[in-house]
Protein backbone atom coordinates (compact mmCIF):
# COMPACT_ATOMS: atom_id res chain seq x y z
CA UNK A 1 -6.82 75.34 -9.06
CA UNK A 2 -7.23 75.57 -12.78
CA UNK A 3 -4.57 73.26 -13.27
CA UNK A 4 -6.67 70.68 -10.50
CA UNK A 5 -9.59 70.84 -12.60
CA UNK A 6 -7.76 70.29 -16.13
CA UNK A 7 -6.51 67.49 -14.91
CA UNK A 8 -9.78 65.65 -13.40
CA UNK A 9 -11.40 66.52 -16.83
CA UNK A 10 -8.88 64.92 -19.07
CA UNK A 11 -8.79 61.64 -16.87
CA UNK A 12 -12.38 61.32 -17.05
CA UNK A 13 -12.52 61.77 -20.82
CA UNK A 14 -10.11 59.26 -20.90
CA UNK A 15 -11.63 56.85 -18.83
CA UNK A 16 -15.29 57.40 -20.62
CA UNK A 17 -13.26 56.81 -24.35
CA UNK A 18 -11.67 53.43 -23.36
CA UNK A 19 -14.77 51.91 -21.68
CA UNK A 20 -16.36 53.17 -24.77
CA UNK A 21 -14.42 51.54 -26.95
CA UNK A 22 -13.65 48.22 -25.51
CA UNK A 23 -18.03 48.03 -24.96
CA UNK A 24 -18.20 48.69 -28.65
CA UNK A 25 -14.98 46.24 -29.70
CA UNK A 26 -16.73 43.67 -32.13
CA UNK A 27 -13.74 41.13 -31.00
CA UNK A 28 -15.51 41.56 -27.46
CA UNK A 29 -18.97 41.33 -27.92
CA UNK A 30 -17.86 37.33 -29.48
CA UNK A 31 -16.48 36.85 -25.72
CA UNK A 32 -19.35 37.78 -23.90
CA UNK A 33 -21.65 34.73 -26.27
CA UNK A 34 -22.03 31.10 -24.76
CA UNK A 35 -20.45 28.50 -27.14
CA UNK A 36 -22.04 26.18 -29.05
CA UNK A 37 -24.50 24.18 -27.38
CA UNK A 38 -23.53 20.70 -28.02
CA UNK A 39 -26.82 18.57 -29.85
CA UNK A 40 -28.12 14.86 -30.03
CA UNK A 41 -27.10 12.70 -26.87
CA UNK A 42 -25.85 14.08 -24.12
CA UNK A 43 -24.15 12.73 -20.74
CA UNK A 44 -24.46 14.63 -17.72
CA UNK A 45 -22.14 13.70 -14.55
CA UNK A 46 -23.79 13.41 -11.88
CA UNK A 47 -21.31 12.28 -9.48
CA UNK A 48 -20.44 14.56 -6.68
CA UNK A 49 -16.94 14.29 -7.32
CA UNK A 50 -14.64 14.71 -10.42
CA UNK A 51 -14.51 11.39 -12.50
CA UNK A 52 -11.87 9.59 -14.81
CA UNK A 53 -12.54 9.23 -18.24
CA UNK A 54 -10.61 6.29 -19.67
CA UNK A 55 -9.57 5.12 -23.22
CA UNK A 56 -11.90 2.10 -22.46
CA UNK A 57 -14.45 0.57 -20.99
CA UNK A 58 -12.37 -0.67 -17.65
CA UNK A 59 -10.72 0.72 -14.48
CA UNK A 60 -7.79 -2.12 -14.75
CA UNK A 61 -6.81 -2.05 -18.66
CA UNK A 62 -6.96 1.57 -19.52
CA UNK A 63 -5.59 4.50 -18.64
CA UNK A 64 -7.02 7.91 -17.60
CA UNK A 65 -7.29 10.36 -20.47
CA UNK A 66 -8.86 13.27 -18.74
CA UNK A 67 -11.50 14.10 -16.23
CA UNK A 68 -15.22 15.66 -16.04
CA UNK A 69 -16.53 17.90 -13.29
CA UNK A 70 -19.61 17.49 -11.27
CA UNK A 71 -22.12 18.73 -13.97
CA UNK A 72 -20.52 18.73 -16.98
CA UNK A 73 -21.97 17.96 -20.28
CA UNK A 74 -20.43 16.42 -22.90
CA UNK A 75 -21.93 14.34 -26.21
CA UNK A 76 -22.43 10.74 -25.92
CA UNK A 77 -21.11 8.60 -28.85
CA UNK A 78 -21.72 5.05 -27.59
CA UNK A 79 -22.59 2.23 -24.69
CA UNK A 80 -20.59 -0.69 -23.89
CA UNK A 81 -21.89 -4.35 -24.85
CA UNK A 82 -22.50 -4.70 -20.62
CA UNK A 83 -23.94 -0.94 -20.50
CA UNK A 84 -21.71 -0.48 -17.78
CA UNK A 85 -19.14 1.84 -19.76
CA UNK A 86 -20.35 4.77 -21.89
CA UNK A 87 -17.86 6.55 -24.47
CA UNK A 88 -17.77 10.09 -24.79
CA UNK A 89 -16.24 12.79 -26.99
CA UNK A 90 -14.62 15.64 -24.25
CA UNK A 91 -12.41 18.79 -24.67
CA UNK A 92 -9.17 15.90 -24.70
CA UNK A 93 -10.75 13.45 -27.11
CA UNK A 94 -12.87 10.54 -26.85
CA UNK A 95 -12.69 8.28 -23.77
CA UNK A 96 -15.28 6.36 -21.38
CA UNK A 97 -16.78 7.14 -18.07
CA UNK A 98 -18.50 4.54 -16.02
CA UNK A 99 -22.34 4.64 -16.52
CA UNK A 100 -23.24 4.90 -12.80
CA UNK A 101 -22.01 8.45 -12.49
CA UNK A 102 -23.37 10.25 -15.38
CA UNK A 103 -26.72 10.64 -16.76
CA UNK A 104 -27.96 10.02 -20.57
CA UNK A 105 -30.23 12.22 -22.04
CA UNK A 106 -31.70 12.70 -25.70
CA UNK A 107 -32.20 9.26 -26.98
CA UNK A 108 -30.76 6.08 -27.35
CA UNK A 109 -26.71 4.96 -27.27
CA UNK A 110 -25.77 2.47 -29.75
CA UNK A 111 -23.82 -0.04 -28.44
CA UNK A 112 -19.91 0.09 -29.19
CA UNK A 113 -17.36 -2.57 -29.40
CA UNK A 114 -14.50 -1.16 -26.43
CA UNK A 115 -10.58 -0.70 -27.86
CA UNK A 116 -8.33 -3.62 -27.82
CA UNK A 117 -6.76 -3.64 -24.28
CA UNK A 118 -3.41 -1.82 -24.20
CA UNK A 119 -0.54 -4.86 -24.21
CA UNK A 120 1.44 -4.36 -20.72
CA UNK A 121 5.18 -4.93 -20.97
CA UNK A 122 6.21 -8.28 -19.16
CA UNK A 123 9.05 -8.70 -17.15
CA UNK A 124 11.74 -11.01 -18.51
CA UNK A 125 14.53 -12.85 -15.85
CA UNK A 126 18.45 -12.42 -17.04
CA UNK A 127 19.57 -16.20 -17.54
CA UNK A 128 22.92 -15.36 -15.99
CA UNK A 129 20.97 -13.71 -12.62
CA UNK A 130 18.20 -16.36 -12.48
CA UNK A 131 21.07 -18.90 -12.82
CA UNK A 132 22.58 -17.21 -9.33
CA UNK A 133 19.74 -18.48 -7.57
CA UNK A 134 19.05 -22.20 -9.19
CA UNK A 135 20.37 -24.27 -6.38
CA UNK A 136 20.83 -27.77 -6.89
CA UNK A 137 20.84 -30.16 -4.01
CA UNK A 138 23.76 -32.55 -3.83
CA UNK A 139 23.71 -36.32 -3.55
CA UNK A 140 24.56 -36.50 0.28
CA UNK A 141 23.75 -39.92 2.62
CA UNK A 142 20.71 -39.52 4.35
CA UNK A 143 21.30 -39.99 8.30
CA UNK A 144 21.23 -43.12 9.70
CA UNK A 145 19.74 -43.94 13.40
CA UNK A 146 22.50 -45.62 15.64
CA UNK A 147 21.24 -47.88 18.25
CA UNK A 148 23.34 -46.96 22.02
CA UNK A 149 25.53 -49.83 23.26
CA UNK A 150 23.64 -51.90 25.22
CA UNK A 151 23.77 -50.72 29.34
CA UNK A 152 25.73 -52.86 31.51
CA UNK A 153 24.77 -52.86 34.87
CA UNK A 154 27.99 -53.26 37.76
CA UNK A 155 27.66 -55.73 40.03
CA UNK A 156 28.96 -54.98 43.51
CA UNK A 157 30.08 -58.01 46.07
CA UNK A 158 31.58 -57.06 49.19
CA UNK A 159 35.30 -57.78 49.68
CA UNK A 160 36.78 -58.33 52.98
CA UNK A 161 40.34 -57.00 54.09
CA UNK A 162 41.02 -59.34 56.20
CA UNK A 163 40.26 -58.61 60.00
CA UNK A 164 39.32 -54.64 61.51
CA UNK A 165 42.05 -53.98 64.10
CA UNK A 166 39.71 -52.16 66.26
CA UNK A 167 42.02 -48.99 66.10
CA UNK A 168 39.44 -47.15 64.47
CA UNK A 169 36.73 -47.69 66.91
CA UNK A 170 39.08 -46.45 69.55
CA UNK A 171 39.80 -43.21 67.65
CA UNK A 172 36.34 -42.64 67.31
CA UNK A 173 35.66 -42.98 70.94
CA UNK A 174 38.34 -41.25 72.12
CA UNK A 175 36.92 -38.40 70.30
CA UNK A 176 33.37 -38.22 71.20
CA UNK A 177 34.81 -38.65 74.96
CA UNK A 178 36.83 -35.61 74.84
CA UNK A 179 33.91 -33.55 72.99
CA UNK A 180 31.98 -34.28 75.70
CA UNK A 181 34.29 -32.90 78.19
CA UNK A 182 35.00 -29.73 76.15
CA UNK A 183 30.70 -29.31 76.46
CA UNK A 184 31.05 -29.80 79.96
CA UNK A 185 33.65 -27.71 80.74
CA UNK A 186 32.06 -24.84 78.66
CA UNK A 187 28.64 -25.44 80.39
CA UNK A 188 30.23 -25.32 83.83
CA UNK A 189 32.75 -22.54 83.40
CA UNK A 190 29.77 -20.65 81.88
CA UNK A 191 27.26 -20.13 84.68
């Protein structure tokens, strides 16, 4: 039991000397302090959503540097000629955030000629590709229209082969005369 209560007493002891010392650590008492507050203009972002800063004054020539938070405040340096754009120095440098979504306060911005605009690499064509696909037409004969050759029409005229020997006219009767039997017969042989 003795050995229980040793024990308890030198952990406290312990614990009490190290929160005593790190409360009374001069290193940090320096943590606990806000920074610096910044001074002279300010710009406050009000948008409800982070927002780009850019290394100028334009969402299509310049790139993004950094961003602010919703609330952030950060010292104003400048406006841009159309007071659209305002430049401001941030934890990654100097850049500009569009006007709308930030608030000025403290005074007035000077205005601030913007940064050159980057230069953008252009594409060039290879001659020898580009050549690959220059087609030139060649010198053919356009085509012509044909007319049809004119339509001839036949002209029939009956020919006659000399006399009809009647044979044919007999065959032909002779036929019908024995179909008619064969319908007769059937009709009769039926009932």
């Amino acid at each position: 039991m003795r050995q229980f209560w040793f024990k308890t007493l030198l952990g406290g002891l312990t614990v009490a000397g190290l929160g005593l010392a790190v409360f009374l650590s001069p290193k940090q008492a320096g943590a606990y302090q806000d920074g610096p507050t910044p001074t002279g203009i300010l710009v406050t972002v009000t948008y409800s959503d982070p927002i780009n800063v850019r290394g100028g004054p334009s969402t299509i020539y310049y790139p993004i540097v950094g961003q602010l938070a919703p609330g952030d405040v950060v010292p104003a340096l400048g406006i841009s000629p159309g007071r659209d754009w305002i430049q401001v120095s941030f934890s990654g440098g100097t850049g500009w955030v569009y006007a709308s979504f930030v608030s000025v306060s403290g005074g007035e911005l000077l205005v601030v000629e913007p940064p050159p605009t980057p230069v953008l690499p252009t594409a060039t064509t290879d001659p020898t590709l580009a050549a690959a696909f220059n087609i030139q037409p060649t010198q053919t004969r356009i085509p012509t229209f044909t007319p049809p050759p004119p339509l001839e029409i036949p002209h029939f005229t009956e020919e006659s082969t000399g006399g009809s020997s009647g044979a044919t006219g007999v065959f032909i009767l002779v036929l019908g005369l024995l179909g008619g039997m064969g319908l007769l017969l059937s009709y009769v042989l039926r009932k």
